[in-house]
C-alpha atoms as a PDB file:
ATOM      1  CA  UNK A   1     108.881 110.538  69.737  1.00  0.00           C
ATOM      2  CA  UNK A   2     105.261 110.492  68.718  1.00  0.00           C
ATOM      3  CA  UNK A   3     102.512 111.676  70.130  1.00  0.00           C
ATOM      4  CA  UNK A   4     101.234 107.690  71.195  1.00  0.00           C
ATOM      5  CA  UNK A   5     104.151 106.862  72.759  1.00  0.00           C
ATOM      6  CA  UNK A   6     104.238 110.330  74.959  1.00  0.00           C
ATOM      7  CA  UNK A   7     100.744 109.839  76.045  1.00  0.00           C
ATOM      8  CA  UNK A   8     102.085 106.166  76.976  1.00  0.00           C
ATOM      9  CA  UNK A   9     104.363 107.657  79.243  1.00  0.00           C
ATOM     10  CA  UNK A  10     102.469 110.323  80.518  1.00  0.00           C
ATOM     11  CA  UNK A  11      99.765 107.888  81.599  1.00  0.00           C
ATOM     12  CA  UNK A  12     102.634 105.434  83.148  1.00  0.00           C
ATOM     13  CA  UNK A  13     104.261 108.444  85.152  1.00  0.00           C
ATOM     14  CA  UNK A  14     100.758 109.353  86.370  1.00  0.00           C
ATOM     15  CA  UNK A  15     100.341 105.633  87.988  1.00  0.00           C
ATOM     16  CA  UNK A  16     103.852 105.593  89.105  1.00  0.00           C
ATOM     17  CA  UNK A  17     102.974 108.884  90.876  1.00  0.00           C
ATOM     18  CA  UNK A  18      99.394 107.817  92.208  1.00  0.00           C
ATOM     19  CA  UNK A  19     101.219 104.435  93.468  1.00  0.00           C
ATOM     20  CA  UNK A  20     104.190 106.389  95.086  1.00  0.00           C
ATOM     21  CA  UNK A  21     101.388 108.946  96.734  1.00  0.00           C
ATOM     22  CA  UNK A  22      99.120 106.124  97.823  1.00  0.00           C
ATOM     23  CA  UNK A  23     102.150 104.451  99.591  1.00  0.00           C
ATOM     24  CA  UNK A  24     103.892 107.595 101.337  1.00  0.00           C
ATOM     25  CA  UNK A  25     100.332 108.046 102.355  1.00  0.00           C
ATOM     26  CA  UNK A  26     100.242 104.935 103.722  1.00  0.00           C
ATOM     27  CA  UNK A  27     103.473 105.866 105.293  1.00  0.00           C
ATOM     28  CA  UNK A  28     102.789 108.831 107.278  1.00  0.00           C
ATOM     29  CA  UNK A  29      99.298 106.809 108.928  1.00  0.00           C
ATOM     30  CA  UNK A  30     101.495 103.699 110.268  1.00  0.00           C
ATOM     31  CA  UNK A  31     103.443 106.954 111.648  1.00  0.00           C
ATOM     32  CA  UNK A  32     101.193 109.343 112.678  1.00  0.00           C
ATOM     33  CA  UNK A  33      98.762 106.072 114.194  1.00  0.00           C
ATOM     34  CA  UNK A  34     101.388 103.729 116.032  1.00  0.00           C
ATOM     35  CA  UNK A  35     100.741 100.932 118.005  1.00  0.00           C
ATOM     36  CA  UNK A  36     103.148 101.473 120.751  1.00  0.00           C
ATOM     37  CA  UNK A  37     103.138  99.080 124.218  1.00  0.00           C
ATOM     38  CA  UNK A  38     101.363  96.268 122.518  1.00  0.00           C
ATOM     39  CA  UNK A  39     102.160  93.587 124.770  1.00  0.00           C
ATOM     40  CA  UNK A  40     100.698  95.373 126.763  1.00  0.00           C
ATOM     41  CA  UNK A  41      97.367  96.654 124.915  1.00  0.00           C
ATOM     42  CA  UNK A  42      96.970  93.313 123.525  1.00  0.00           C
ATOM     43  CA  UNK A  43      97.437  91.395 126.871  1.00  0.00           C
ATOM     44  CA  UNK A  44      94.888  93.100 128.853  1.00  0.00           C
ATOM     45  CA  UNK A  45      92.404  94.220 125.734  1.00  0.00           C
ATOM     46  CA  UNK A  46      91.879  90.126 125.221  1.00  0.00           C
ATOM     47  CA  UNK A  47      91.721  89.791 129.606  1.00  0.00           C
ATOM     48  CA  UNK A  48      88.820  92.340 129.573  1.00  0.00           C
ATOM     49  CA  UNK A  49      87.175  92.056 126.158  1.00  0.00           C
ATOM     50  CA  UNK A  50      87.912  95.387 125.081  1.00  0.00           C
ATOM     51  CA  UNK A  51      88.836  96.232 121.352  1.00  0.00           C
ATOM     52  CA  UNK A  52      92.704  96.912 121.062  1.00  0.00           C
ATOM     53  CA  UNK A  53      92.038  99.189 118.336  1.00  0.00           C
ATOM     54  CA  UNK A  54      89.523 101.283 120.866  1.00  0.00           C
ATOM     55  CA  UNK A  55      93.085 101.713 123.454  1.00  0.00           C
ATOM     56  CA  UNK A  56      94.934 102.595 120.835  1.00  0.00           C
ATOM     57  CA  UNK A  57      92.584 104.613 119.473  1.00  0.00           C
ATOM     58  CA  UNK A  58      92.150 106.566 123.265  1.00  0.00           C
ATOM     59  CA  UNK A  59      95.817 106.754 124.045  1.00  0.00           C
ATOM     60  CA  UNK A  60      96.382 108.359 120.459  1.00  0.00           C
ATOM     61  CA  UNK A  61      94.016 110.876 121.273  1.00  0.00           C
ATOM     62  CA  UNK A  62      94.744 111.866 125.083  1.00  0.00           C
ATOM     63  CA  UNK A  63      98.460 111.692 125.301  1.00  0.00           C
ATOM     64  CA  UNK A  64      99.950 110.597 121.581  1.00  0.00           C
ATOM     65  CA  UNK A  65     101.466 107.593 123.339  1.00  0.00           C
ATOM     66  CA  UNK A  66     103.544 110.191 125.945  1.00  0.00           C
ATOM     67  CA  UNK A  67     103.748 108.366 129.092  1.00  0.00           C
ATOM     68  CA  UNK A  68     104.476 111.275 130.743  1.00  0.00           C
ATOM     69  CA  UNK A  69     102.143 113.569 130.017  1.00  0.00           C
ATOM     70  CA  UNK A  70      99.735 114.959 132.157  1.00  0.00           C
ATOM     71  CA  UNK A  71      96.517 117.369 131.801  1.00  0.00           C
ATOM     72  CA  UNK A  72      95.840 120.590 133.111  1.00  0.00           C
ATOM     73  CA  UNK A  73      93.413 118.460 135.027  1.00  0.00           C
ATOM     74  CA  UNK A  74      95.808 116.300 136.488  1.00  0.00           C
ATOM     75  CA  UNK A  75      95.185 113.005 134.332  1.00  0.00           C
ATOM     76  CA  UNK A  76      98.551 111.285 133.843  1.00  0.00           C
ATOM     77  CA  UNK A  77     100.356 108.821 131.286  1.00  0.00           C
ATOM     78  CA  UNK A  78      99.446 107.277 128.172  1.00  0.00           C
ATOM     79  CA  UNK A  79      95.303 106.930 128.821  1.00  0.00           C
ATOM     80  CA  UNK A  80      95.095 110.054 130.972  1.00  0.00           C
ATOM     81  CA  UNK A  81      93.982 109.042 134.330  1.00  0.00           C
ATOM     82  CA  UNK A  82      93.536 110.828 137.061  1.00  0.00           C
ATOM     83  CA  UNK A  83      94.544 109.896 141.021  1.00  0.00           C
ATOM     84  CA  UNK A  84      90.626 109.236 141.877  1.00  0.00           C
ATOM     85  CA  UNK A  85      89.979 107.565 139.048  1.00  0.00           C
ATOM     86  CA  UNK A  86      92.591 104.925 139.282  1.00  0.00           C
ATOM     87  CA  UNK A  87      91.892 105.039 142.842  1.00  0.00           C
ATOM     88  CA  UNK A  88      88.053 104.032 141.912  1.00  0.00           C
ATOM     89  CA  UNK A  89      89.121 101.462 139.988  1.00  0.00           C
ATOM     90  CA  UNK A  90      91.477  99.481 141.780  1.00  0.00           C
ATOM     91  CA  UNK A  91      88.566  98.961 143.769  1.00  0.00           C
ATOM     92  CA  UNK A  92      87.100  97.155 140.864  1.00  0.00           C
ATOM     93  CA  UNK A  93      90.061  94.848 140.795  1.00  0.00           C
ATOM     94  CA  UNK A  94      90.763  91.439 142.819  1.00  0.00           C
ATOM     95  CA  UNK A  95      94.489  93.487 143.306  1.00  0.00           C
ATOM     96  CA  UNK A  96      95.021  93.058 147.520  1.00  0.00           C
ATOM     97  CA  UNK A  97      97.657  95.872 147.149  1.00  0.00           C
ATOM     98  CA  UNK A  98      96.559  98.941 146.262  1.00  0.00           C
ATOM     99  CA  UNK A  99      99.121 101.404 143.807  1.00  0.00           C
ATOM    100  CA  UNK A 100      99.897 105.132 144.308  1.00  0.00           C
ATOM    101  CA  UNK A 101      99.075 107.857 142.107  1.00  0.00           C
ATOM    102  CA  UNK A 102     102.565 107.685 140.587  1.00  0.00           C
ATOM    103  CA  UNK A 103     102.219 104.109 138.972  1.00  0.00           C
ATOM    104  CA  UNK A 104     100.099 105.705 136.346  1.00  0.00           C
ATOM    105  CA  UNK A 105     103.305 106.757 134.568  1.00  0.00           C
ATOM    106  CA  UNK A 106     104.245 103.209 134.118  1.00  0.00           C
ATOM    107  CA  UNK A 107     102.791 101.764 131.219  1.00  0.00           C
ATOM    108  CA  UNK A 108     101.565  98.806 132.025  1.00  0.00           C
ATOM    109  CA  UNK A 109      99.843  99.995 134.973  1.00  0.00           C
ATOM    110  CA  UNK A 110      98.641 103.045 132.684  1.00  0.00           C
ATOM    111  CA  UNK A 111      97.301 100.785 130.016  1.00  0.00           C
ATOM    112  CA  UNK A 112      95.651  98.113 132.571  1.00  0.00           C
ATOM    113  CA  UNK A 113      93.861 100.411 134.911  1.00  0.00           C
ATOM    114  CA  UNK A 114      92.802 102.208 131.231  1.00  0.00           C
ATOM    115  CA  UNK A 115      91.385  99.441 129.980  1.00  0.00           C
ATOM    116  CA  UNK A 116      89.837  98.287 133.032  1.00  0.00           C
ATOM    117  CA  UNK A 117      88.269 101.981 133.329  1.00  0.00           C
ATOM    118  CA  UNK A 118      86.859 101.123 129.477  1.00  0.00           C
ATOM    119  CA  UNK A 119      85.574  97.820 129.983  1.00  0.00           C
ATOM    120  CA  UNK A 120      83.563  98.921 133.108  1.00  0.00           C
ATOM    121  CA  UNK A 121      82.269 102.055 131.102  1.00  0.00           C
ATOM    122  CA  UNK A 122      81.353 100.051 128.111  1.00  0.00           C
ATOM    123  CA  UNK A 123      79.793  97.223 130.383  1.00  0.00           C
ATOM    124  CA  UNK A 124      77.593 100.209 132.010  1.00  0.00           C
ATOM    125  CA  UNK A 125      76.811 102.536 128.936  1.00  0.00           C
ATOM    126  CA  UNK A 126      77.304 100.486 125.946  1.00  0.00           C
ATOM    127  CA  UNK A 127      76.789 102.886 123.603  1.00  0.00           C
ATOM    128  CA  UNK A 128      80.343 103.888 122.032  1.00  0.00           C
ATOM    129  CA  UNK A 129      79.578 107.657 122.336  1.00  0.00           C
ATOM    130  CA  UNK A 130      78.386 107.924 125.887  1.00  0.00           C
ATOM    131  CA  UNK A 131      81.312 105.303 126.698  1.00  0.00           C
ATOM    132  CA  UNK A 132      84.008 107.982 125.368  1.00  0.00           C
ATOM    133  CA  UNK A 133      82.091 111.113 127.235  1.00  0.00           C
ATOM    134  CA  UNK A 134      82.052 109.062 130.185  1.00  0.00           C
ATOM    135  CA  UNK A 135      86.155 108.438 129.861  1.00  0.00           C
ATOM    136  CA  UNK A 136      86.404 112.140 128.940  1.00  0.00           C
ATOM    137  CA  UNK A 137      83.850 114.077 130.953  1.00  0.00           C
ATOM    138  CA  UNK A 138      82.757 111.568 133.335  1.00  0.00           C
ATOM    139  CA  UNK A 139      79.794 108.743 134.436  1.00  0.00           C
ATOM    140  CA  UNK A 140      78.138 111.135 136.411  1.00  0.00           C
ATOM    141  CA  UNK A 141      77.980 113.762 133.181  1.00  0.00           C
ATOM    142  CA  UNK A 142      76.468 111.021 130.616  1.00  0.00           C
ATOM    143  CA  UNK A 143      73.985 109.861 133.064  1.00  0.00           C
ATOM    144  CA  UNK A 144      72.390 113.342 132.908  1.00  0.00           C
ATOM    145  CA  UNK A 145      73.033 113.802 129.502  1.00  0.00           C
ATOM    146  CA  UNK A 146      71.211 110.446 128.671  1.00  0.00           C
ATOM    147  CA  UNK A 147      68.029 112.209 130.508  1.00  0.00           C
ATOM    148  CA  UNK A 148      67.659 114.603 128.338  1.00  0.00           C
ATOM    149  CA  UNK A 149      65.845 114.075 124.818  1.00  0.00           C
ATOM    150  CA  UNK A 150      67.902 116.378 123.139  1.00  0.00           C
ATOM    151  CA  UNK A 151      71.256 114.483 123.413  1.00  0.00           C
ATOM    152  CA  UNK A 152      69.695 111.266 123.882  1.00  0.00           C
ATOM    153  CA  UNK A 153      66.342 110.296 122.244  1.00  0.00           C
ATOM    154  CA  UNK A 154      66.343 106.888 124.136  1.00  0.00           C
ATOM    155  CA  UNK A 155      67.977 106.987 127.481  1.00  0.00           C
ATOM    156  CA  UNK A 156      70.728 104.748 126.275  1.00  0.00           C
ATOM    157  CA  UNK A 157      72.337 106.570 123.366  1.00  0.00           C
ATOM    158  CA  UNK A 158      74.081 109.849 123.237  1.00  0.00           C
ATOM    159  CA  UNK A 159      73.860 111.349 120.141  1.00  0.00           C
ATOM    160  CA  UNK A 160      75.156 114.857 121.081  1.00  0.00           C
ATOM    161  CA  UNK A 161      76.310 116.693 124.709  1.00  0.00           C
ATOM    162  CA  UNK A 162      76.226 120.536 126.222  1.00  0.00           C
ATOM    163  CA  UNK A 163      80.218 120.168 126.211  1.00  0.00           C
ATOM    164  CA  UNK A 164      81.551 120.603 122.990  1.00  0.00           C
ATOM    165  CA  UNK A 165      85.393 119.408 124.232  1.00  0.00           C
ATOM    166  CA  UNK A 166      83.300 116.152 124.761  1.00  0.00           C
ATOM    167  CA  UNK A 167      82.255 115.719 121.340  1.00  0.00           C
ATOM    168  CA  UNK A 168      85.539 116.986 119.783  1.00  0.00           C
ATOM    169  CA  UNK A 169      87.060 114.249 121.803  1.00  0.00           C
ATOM    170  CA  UNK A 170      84.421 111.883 121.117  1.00  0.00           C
ATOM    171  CA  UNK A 171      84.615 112.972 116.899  1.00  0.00           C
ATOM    172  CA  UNK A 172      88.514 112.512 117.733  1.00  0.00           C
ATOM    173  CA  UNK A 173      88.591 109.356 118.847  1.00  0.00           C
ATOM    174  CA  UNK A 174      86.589 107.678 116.554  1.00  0.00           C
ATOM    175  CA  UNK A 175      88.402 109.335 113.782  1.00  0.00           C
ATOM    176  CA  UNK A 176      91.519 107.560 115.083  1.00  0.00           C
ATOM    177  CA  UNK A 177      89.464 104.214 115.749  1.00  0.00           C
ATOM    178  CA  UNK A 178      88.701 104.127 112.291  1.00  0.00           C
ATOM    179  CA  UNK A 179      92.300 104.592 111.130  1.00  0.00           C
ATOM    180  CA  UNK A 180      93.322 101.824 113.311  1.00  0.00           C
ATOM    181  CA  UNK A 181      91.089  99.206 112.247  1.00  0.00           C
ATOM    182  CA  UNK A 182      91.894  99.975 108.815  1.00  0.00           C
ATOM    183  CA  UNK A 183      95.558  99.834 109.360  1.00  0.00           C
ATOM    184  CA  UNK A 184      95.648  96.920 111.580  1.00  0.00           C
END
């Protein structure tokens, strides 16, 4: 064989091998970034105006899309809520019954009260940083943060906050955001 037709193949095993990377690649995101319960996400992300690639970004990152999971803190299910939490926001809801604790494994109830929790959050802060510290540390946390210049230069933004598990879990949920709107 001569030297024009090995480079030939060479080159063609090199794109077969770039394609065949590219697509296991490709693979291991639609994987590794599922979108589990989406009759669920998609029902109640267009009800409150919340991005369904923000929930599935958020229940990547706090439970991996384990409805049984809960924290060390005592959040629960797929979003990670905790009791007072859903508590608070079934206050926010037209809902004449009010749920115990344990609904939160159930994903529907996980996934609306999550959303609902999101929607109020971004209504209040929206900024998508000081949203996700707010879901992860908590309002009261981001409204002092936002008072000081050196995590927020305008009183409306957080660039930066004192807890660095907040802005690993902010970093990690945009991360995943990103993946899902490119995916989906």
């Amino acid at each position: 064989m001569n030297r024009g037709y090995r480079l030939l193949f060479a080159a063609l095993a090199l794109v077969l091998l770039a394609f065949a990377l590219k697509f296991g690649y490709e693979m291991y995101l639609y994987r590794a970034y599922p979108c589990y319960y989406s009759e669920f996400v998609e029902k109640y992300s267009a009800e409150s105006g919340v991005d369904a690639a923000l929930v599935y970004a958020v229940i990547h990152t706090e439970s991996k899309f384990g409805p049984d999971k809960v924290s060390h803190k005592g959040a629960v299910g797929l979003m990670q809520i905790t009791p007072d939490t859903f508590e608070w926001a079934q206050t926010k809801t037209a809902e004449k019954e009010k749920l115990p604790a344990e609904a939160l494994y159930e994903p529907e109830i996980n996934i609306k009260y999550g959303i609902i929790i999101l929607s109020l959050l971004l209504e209040e802060f929206s900024d998508l940083d000081a949203t996700l510290s707010a879901y992860f540390a908590g309002r009261g946390s981001v409204l002092e943060w936002l008072k000081e210049p050196e995590y927020s230069p305008d009183g409306k933004r957080l660039v930066n906050t004192p807890s660095r598990a907040t802005n690993d879990y902010v970093h990690k949920v945009k991360k995943a955001l990103r993946i899902y709107e490119k995916l989906y």
